[in-house]
Protein backbone atom coordinates (compact mmCIF):
# COMPACT_ATOMS: atom_id res chain seq x y z
CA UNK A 1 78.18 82.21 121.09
CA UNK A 2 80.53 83.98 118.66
CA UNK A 3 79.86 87.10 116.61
CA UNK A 4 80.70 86.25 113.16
CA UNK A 5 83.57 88.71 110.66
CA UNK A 6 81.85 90.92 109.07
CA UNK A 7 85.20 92.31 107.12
CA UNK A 8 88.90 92.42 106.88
CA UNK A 9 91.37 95.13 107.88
CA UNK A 10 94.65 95.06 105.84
CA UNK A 11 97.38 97.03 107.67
CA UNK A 12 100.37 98.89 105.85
CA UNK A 13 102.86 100.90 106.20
CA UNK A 14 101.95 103.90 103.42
CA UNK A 15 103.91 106.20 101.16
CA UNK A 16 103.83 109.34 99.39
CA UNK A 17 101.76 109.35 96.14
CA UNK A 18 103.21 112.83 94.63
CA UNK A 19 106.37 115.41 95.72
CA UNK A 20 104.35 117.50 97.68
CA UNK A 21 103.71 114.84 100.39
CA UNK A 22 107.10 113.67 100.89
CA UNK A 23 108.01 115.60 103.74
CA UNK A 24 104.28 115.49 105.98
CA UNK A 25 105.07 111.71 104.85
CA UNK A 26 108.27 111.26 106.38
CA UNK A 27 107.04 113.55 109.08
CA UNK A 28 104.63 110.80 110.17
CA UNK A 29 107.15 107.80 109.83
CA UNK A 30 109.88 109.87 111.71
CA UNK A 31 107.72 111.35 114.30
CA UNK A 32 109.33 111.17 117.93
CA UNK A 33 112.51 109.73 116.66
CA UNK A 34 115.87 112.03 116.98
CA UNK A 35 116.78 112.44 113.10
CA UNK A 36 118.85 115.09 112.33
CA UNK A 37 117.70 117.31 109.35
CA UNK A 38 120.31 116.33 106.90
CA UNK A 39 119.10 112.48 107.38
CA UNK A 40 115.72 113.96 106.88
CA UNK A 41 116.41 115.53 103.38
CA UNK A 42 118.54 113.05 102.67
CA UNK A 43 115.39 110.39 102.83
CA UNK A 44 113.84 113.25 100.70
CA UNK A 45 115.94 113.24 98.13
CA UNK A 46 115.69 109.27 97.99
CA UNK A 47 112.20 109.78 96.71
CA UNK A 48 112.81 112.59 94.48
CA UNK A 49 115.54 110.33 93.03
CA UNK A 50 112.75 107.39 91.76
CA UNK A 51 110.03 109.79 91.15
CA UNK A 52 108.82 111.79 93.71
CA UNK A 53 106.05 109.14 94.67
CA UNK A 54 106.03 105.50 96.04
CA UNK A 55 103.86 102.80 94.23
CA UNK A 56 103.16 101.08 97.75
CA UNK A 57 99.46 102.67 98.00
CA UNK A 58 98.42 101.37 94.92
CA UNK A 59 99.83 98.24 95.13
CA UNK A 60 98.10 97.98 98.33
CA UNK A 61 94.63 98.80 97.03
CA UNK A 62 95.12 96.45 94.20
CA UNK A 63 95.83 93.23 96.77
CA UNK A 64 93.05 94.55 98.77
CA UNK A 65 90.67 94.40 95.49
CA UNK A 66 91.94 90.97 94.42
CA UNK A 67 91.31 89.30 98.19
CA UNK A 68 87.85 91.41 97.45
CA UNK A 69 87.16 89.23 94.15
CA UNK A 70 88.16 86.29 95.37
CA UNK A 71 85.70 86.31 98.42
CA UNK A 72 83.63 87.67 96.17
CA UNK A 73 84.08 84.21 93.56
CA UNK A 74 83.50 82.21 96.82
CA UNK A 75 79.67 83.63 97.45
CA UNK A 76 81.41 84.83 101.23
CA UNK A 77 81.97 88.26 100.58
CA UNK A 78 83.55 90.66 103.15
CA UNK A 79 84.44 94.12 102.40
CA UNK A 80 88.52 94.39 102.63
CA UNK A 81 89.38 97.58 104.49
CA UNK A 82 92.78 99.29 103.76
CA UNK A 83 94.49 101.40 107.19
CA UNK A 84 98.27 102.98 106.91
CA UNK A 85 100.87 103.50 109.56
CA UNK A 86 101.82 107.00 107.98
CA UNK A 87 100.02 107.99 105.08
CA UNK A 88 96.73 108.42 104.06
CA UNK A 89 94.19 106.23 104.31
CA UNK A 90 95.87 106.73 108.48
CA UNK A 91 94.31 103.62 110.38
CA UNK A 92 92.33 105.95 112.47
CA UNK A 93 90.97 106.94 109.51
CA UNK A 94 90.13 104.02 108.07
CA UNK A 95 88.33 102.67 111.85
CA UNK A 96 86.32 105.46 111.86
CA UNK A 97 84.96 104.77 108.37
CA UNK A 98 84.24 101.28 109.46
CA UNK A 99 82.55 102.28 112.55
CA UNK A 100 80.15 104.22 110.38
CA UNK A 101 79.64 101.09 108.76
CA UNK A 102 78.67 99.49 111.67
CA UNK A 103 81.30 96.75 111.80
CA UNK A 104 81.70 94.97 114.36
CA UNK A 105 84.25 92.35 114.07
CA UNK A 106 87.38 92.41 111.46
CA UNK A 107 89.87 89.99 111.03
CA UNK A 108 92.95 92.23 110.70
CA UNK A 109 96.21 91.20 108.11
CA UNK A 110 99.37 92.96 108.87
CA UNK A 111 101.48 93.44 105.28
CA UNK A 112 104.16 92.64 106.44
CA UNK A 113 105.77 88.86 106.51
CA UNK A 114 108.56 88.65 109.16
CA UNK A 115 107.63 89.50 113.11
CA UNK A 116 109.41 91.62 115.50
CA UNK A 117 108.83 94.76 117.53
CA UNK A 118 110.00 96.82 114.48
CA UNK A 119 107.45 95.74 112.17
CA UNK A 120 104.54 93.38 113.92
CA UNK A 121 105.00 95.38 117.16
CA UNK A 122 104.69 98.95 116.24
CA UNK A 123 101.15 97.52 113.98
CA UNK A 124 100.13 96.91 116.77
CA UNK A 125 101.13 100.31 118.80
CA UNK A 126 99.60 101.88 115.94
CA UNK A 127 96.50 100.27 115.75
CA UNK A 128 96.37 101.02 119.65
CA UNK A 129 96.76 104.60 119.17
CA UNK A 130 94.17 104.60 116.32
CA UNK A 131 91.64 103.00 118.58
CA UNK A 132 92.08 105.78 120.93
CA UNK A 133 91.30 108.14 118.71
CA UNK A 134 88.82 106.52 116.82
CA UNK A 135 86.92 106.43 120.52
CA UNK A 136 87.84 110.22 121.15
CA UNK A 137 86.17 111.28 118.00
CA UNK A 138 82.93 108.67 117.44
CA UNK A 139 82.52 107.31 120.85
CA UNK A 140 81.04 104.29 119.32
CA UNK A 141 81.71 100.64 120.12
CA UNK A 142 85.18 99.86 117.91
CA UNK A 143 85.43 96.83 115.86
CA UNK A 144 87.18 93.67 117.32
CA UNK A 145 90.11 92.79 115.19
CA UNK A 146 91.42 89.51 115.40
CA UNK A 147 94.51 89.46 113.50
CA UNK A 148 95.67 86.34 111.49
CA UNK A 149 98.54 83.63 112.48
CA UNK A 150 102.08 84.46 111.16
CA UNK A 151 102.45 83.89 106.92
CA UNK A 152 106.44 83.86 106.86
CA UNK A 153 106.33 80.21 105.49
CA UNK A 154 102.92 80.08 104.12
CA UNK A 155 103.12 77.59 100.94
CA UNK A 156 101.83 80.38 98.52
CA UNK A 157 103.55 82.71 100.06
CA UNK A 158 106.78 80.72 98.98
CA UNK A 159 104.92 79.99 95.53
CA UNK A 160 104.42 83.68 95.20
CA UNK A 161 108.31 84.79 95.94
CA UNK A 162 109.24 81.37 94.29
CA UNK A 163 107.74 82.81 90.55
CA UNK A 164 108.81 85.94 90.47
CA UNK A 165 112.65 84.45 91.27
CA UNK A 166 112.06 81.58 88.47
CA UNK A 167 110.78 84.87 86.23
CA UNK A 168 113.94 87.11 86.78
CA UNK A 169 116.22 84.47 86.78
CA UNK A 170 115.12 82.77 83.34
CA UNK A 171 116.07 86.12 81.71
CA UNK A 172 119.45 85.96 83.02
CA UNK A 173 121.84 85.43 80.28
CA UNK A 174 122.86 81.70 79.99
CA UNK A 175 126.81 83.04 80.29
CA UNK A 176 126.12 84.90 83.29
CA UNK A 177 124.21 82.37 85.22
CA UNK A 178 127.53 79.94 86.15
CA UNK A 179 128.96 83.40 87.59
CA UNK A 180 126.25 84.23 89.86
CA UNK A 181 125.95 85.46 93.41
CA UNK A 182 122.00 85.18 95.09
CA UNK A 183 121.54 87.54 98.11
CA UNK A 184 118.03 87.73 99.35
CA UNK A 185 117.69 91.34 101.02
CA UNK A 186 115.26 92.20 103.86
CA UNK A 187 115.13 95.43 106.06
CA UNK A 188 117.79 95.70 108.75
CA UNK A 189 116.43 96.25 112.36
CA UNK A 190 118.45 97.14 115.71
CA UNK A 191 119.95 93.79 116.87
CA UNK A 192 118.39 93.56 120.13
CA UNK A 193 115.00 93.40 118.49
CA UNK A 194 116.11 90.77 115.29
CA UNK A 195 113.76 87.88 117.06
CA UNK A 196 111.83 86.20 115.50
CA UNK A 197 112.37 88.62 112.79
CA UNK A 198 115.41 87.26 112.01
CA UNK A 199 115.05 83.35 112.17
CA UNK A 200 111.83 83.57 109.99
CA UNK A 201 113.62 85.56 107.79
CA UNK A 202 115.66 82.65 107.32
CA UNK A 203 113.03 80.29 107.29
CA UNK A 204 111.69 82.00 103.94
CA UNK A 205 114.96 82.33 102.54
CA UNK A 206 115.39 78.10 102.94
CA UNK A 207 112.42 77.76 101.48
CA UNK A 208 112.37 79.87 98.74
CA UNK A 209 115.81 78.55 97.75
CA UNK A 210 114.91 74.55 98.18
CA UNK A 211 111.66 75.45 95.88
CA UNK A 212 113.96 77.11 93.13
CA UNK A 213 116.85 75.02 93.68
CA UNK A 214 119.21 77.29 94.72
CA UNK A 215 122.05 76.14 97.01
CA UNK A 216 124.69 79.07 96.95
CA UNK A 217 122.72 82.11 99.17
CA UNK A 218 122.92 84.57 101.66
CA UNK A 219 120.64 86.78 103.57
CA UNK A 220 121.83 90.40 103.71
CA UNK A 221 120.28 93.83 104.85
CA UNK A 222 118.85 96.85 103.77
CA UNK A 223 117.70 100.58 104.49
CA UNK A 224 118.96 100.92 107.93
CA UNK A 225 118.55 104.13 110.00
CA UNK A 226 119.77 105.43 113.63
CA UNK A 227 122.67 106.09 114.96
CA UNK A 228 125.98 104.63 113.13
CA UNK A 229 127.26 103.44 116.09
CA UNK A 230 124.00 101.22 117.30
CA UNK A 231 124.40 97.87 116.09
CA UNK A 232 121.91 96.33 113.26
CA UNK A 233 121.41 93.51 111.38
CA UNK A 234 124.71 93.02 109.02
CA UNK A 235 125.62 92.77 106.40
CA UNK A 236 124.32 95.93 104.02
CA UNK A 237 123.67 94.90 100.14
CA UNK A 238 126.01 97.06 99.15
CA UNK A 239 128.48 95.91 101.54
CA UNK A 240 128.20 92.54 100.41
CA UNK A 241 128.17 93.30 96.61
CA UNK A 242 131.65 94.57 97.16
CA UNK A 243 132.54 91.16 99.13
CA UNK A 244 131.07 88.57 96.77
CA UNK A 245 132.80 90.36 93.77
CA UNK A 246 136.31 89.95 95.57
CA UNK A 247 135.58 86.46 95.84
CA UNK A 248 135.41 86.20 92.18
CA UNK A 249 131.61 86.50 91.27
CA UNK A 250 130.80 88.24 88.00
CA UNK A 251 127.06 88.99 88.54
CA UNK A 252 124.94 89.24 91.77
CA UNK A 253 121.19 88.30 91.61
CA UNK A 254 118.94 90.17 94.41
CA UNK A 255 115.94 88.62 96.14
CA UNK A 256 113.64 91.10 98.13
CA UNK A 257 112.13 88.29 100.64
CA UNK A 258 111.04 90.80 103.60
CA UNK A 259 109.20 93.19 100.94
CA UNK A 260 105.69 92.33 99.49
CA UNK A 261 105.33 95.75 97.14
CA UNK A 262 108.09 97.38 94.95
CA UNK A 263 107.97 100.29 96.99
CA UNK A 264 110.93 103.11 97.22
CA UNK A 265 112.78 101.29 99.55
CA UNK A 266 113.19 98.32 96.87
CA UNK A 267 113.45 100.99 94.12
CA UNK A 268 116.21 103.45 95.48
CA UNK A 269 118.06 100.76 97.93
CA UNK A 270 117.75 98.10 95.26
CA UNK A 271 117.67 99.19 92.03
CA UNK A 272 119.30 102.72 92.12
CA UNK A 273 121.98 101.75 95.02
CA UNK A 274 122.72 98.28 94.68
CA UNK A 275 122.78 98.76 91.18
CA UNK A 276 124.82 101.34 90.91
CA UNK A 277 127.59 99.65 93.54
CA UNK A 278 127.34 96.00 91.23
CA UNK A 279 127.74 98.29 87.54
CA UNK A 280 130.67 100.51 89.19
CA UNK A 281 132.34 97.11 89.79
CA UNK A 282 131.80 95.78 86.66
CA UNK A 283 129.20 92.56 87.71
CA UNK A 284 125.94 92.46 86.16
CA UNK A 285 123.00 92.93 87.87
CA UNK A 286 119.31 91.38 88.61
CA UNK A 287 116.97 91.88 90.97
CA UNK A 288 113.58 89.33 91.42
CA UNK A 289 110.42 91.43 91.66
CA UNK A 290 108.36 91.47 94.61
CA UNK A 291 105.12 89.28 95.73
CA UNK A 292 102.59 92.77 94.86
CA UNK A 293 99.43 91.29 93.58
CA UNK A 294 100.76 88.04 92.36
CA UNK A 295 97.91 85.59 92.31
CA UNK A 296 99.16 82.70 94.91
CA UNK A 297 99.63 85.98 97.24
CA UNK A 298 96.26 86.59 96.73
CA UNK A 299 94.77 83.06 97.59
CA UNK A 300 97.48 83.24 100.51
CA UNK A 301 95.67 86.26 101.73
CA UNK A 302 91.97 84.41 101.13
CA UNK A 303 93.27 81.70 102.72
CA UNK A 304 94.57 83.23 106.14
CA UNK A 305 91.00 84.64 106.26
CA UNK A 306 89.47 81.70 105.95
CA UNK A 307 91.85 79.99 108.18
CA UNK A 308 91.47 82.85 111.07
CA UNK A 309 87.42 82.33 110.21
CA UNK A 310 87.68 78.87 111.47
CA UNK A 311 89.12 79.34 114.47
CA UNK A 312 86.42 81.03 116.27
CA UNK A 313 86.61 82.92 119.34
CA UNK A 314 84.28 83.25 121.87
CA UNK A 315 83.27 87.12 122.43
């Protein structure tokens, strides 16, 4: 016998949705981690610089409402849950309200494409911790959350990415386009944790590229933390902007493949940083938007539910 879903748990990271919860915001992210305080307003400012807020919550709420609709459209409705790593809705918070709703069994989507112990692994710590709380505070039975299979290379996955690069690069000046540099950008982890991180990282890249047809890439890094001297995943954006325009390139085009929501770390990394480095050298500059609610991401999401649905397991 199996005990059928009775919702689905999206997992993100969170952000910051106006200036005055910056700093309890980063206190959450940075929590047990040695930063010194000039790192710490540093990452303060970074938000202040695009705004003061991040767009990731909303984003998030509007993929969870159009996975929603389209079980909905199906006649198999399931209520889509939304729990953060560090901001409000906390996962805790968001287990608690589903115990109240008596669920029992969730299939759980982590929002973020590429594994590894830096993003897959500390979900799961997270979610961990949240349980333990959740128990501490209800004392009720928790809902079972099976989580999906990996969606690195899903095919609408790709499609997603794939249409948002066609859109960008279709408004790239014809004169500009024979001069152009692609790097796809993803977030830069400590090297002894880069697998599988790092080869499905890849994997999306090749795809992406063979769908759009573009032969002359690379895959380079972003947002970084810790300690200088610890090695990460190489090379920075910015780094490599300065490369490719020594080797002659007049314009660099930017693909965010390991984001799914233009978030601050697309927004001041990408657009403000990156930008800035590519104008002060003279190349122009274009950056693909990310997945956010594009519709094939939203029938990729339906169909990992539906996919996890089928492949019962016994309780």
């Amino acid at each position: 016998m199996t005990e059928p879903y009775d919702s689905v748990l999206l997992l993100g990271f969170g952000g910051p949705n106006r200036p005055e919860e910056i700093r309890p915001y980063l206190e959450n992210v940075l929590r047990g981690r040695p930063v010194p305080p000039e790192r710490f307003d540093e990452v303060a400012a970074n938000y202040m610089a695009v705004g003061g807020r991040s767009p990731y919550n909303d984003l998030t709420f509007r993929q969870a409402q159009g996975l929603r609709r389209l079980l909905e459209a199906e006649g198999k409705a399931l209520p889509v849950y939304v729990g953060m790593r560090n901001w409000n809705p906390l996962i805790a918070e968001t287990l608690q309200e589903m115990v109240r709703n008596e669920r029992q069994r969730a299939i759980g989507i982590i929002l973020a494409p590429h594994q590894g112990e830096a993003s897959w692994g500390r979900y799961f710590a997270a979610l961990k911790q949240a349980e333990q709380e959740t128990h501490r505070k209800v004392g009720d039975v928790l809902p079972r959350i099976d989580f999906c299979d990996p969606w690195f290379d899903h095919p609408l996955f790709i499609e997603a990415v794939s249409d948002k690069v066609r859109c960008k690069r279709d408004k790239v000046p014809y004169d500009q386009r024979s001069n152009l540099k692609t790097l796809f950008t993803a977030h830069s982890v400590p090297t002894p944790l880069c697998q599988p991180y790092l080869d499905q990282l890849r994997r999306s890249c090749g795809l992406v590229a063979e769908e759009v047809g573009i032969e002359d890439w690379e895959l380079v890094f972003q947002s970084r933390s810790g300690r200088p001297s610890d090695p990460w995943l190489e090379p920075d954006v910015c780094d490599a902007i300065r490369r490719v325009s020594s080797e002659g390139f007049r314009n660099v085009f930017l693909i965010p493949i390991s984001f799914i929501c233009d978030h601050v770390e697309v927004q001041f990394d990408l657009d403000l940083k990156a930008r800035q480095e590519a104008e002060a050298l003279g190349m122009g500059f274009f950056r693909a938007c990310t997945v956010n609610d594009h519709p094939s991401f939203l029938r990729m999401l339906l169909d990992v539910v539906r996919r996890t649905q089928q492949v019962s397991v016994p309780v």
